[in-house]
C-alpha atoms as a PDB file:
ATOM      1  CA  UNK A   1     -68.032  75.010 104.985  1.00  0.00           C
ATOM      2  CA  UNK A   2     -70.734  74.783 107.582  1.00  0.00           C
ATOM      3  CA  UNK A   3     -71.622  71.769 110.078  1.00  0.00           C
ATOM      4  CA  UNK A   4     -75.312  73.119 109.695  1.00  0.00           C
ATOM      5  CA  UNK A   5     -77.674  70.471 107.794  1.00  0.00           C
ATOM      6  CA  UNK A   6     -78.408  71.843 104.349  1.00  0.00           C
ATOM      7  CA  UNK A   7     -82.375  70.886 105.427  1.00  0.00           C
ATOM      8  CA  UNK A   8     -81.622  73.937 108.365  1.00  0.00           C
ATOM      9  CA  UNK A   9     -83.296  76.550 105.893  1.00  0.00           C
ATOM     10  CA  UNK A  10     -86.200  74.602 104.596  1.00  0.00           C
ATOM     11  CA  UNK A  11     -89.426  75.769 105.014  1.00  0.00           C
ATOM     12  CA  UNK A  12     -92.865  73.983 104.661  1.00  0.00           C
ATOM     13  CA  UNK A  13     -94.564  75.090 100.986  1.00  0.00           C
ATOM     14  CA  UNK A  14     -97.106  78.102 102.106  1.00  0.00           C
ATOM     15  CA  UNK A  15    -100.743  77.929 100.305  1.00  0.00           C
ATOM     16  CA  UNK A  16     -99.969  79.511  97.485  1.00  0.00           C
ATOM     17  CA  UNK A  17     -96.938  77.237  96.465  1.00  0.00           C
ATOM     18  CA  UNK A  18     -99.008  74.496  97.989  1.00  0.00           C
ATOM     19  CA  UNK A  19    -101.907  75.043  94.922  1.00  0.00           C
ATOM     20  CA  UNK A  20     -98.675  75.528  92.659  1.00  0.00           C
ATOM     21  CA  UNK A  21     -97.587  71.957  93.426  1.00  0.00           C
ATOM     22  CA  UNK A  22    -101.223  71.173  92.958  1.00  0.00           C
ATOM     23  CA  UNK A  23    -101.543  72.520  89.643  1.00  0.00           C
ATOM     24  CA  UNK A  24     -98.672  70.697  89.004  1.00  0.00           C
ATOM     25  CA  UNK A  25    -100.155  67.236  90.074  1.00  0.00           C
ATOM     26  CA  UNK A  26    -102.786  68.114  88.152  1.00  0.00           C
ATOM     27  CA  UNK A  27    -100.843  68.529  85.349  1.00  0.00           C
ATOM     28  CA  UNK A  28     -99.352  65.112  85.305  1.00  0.00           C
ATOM     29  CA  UNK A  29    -102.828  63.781  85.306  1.00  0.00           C
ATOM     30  CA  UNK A  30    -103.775  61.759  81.782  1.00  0.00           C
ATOM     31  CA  UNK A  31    -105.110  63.699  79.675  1.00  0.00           C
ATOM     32  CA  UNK A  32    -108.407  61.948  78.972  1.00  0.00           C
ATOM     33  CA  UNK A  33    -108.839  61.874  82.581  1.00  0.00           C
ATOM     34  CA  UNK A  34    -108.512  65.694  82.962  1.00  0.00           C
ATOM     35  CA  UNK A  35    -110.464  66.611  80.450  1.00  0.00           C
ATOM     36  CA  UNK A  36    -113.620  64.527  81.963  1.00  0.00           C
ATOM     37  CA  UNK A  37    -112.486  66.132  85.242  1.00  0.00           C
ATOM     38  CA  UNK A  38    -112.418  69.930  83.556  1.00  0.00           C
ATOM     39  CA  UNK A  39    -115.438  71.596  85.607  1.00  0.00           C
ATOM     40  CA  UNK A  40    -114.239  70.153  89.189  1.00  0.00           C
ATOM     41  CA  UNK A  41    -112.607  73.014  91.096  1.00  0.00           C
ATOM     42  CA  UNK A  42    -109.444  72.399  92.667  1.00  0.00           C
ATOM     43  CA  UNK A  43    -108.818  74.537  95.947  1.00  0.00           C
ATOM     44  CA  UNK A  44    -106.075  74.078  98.937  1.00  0.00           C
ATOM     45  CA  UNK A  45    -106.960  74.574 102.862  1.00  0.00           C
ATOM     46  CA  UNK A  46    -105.072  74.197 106.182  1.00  0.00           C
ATOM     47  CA  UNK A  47    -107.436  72.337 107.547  1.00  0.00           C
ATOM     48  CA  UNK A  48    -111.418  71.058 106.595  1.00  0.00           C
ATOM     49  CA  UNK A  49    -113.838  72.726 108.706  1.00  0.00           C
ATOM     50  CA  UNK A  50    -115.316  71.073 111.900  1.00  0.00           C
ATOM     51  CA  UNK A  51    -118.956  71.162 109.331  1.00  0.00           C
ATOM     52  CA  UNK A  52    -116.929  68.962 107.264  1.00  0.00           C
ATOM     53  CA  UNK A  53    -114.955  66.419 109.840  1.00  0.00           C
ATOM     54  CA  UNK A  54    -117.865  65.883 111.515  1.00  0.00           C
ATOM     55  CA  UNK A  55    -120.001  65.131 108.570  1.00  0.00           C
ATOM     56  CA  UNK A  56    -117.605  62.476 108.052  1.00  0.00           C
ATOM     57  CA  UNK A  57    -117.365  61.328 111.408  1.00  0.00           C
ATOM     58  CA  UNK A  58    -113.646  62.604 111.688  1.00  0.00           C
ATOM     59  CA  UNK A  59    -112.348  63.670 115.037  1.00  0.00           C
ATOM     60  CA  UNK A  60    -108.905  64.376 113.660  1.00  0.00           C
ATOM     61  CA  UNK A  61    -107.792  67.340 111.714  1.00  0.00           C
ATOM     62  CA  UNK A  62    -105.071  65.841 110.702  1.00  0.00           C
ATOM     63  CA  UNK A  63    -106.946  62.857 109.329  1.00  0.00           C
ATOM     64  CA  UNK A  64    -108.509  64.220 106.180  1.00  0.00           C
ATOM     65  CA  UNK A  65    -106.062  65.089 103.465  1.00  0.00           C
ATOM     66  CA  UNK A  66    -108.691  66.335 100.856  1.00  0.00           C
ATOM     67  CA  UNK A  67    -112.425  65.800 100.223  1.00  0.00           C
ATOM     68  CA  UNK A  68    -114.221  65.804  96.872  1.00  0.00           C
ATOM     69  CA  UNK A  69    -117.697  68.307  97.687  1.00  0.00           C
ATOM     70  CA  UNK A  70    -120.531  67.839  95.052  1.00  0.00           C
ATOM     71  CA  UNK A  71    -122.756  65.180  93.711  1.00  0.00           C
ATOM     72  CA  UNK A  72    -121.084  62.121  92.048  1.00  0.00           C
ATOM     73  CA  UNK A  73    -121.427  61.549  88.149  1.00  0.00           C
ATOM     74  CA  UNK A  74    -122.995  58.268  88.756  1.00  0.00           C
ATOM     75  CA  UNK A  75    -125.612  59.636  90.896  1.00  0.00           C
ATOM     76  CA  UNK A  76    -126.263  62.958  89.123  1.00  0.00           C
ATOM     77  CA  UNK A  77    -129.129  63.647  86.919  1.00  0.00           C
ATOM     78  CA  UNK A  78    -130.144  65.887  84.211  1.00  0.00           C
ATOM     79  CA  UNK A  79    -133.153  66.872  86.604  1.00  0.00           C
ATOM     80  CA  UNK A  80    -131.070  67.870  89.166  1.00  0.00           C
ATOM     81  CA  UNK A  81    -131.120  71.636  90.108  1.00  0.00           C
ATOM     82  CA  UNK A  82    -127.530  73.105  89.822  1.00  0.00           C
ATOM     83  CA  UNK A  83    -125.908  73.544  93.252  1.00  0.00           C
ATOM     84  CA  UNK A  84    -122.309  74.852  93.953  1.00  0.00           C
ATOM     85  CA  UNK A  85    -119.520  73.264  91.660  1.00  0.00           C
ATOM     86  CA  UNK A  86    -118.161  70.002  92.116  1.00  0.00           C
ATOM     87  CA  UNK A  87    -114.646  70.962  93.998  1.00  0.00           C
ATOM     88  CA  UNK A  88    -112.055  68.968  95.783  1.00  0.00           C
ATOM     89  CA  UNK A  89    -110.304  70.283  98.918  1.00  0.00           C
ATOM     90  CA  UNK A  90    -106.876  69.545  99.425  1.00  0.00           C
ATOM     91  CA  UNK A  91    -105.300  70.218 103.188  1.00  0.00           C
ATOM     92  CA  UNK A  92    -102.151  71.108 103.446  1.00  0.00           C
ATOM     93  CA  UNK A  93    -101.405  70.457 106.764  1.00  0.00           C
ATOM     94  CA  UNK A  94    -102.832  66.838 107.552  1.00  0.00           C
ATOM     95  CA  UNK A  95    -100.849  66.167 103.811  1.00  0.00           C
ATOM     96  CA  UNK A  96     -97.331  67.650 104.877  1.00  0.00           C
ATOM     97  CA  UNK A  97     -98.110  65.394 108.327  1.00  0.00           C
ATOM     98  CA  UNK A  98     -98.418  62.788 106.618  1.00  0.00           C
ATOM     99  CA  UNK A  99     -95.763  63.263 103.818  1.00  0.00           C
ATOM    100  CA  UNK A 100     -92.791  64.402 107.213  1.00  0.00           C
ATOM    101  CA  UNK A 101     -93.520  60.584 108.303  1.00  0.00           C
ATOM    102  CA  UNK A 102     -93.949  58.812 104.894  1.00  0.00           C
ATOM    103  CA  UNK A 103     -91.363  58.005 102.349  1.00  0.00           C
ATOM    104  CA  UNK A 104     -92.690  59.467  99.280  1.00  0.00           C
ATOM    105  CA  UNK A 105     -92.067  62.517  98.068  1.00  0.00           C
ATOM    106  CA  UNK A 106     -94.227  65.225  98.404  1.00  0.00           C
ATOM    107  CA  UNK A 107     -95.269  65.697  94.773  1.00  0.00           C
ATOM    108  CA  UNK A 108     -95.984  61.941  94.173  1.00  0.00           C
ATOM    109  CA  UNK A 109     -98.689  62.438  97.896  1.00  0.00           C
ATOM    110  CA  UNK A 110    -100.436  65.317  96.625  1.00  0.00           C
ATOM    111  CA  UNK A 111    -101.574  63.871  92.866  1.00  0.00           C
ATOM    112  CA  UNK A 112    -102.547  60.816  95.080  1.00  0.00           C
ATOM    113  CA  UNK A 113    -104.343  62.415  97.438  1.00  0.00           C
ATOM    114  CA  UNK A 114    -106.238  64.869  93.890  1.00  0.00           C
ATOM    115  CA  UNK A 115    -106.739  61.649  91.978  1.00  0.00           C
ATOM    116  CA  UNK A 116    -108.281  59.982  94.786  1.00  0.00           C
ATOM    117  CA  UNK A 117    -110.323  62.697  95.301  1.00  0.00           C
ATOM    118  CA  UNK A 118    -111.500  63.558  91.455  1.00  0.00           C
ATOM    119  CA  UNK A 119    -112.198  60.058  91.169  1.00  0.00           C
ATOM    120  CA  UNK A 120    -114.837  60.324  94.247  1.00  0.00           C
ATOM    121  CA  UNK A 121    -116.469  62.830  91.561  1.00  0.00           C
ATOM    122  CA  UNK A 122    -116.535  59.666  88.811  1.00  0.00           C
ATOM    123  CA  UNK A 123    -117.821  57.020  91.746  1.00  0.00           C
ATOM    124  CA  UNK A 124    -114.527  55.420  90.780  1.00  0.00           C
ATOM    125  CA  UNK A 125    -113.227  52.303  92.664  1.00  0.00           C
ATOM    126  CA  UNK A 126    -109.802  52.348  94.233  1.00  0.00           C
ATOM    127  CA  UNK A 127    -108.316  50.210  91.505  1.00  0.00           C
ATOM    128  CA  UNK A 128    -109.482  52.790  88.939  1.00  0.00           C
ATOM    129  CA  UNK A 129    -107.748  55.328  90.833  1.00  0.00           C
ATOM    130  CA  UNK A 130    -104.552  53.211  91.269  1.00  0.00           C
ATOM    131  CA  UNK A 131    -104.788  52.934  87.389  1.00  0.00           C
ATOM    132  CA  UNK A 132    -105.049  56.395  86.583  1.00  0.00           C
ATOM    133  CA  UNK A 133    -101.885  57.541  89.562  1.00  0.00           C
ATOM    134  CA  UNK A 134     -99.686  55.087  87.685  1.00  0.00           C
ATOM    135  CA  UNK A 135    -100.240  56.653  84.498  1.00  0.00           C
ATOM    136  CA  UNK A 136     -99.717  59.780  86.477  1.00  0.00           C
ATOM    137  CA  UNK A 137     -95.883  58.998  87.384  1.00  0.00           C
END
């Protein structure tokens, strides 16, 4: 048997099994809540862009775990001329930072981190949200 730690092998999840564990999250979404959520796009990045971080105000990098990009429900209107989809951005990165010095698991941070996001998309409030991620787990 070996003295090296059974964690010795592990590897952080690349992009692609990064949107898999998305997919997943978004998966253990309500129902009700994914169907009104259907035409949001869901991608994964490293990192946001400096456009985005500094539209925010961010300095950090590793400060923005995901961003919803589009025009909320509450404020849209049937006048409005179509732009690009409504998407959220997950980033891997600032996530797995914060995940390495948290306590939950990694699954249970990224469907926070989508549900948050999705419900910028609804103008939700963050006890809607909490709502919704306890129905999630």
């Amino acid at each position: 048997m070996s003295n090296e730690p059974k964690w010795a092998h592990v590897r952080a999840p690349t992009l692609k099994e990064f949107e898999d564990l998305a997919a997943d999250a978004w998966r253990q979404i309500p129902e009700e809540f994914r169907a009104l959520a259907k035409d949001v796009l869901i991608r994964v990045e490293n990192f946001a862009g400096d456009d985005v971080l500094e539209s925010l105000g961010i300095e950090n990098e590793f400060d923005l775990m995901g961003v919803y990009q589009g025009v909320s429900l509450e404020r849209k209107s049937v006048m409005d001329i179509a732009q690009e989809p409504d998407t959220v951005v997950l980033f891997r990165r600032p996530i797995l930072d914060f995940w390495a010095d948290g306590d939950e698991t990694l699954g249970t941070l990224v469907t926070h981190v989508l549900i948050h996001e999705i419900g910028h998309h609804f103008g939700l409030s963050d006890a809607d949200m909490e709502a919704i991620e306890a129905k999630a787990n």
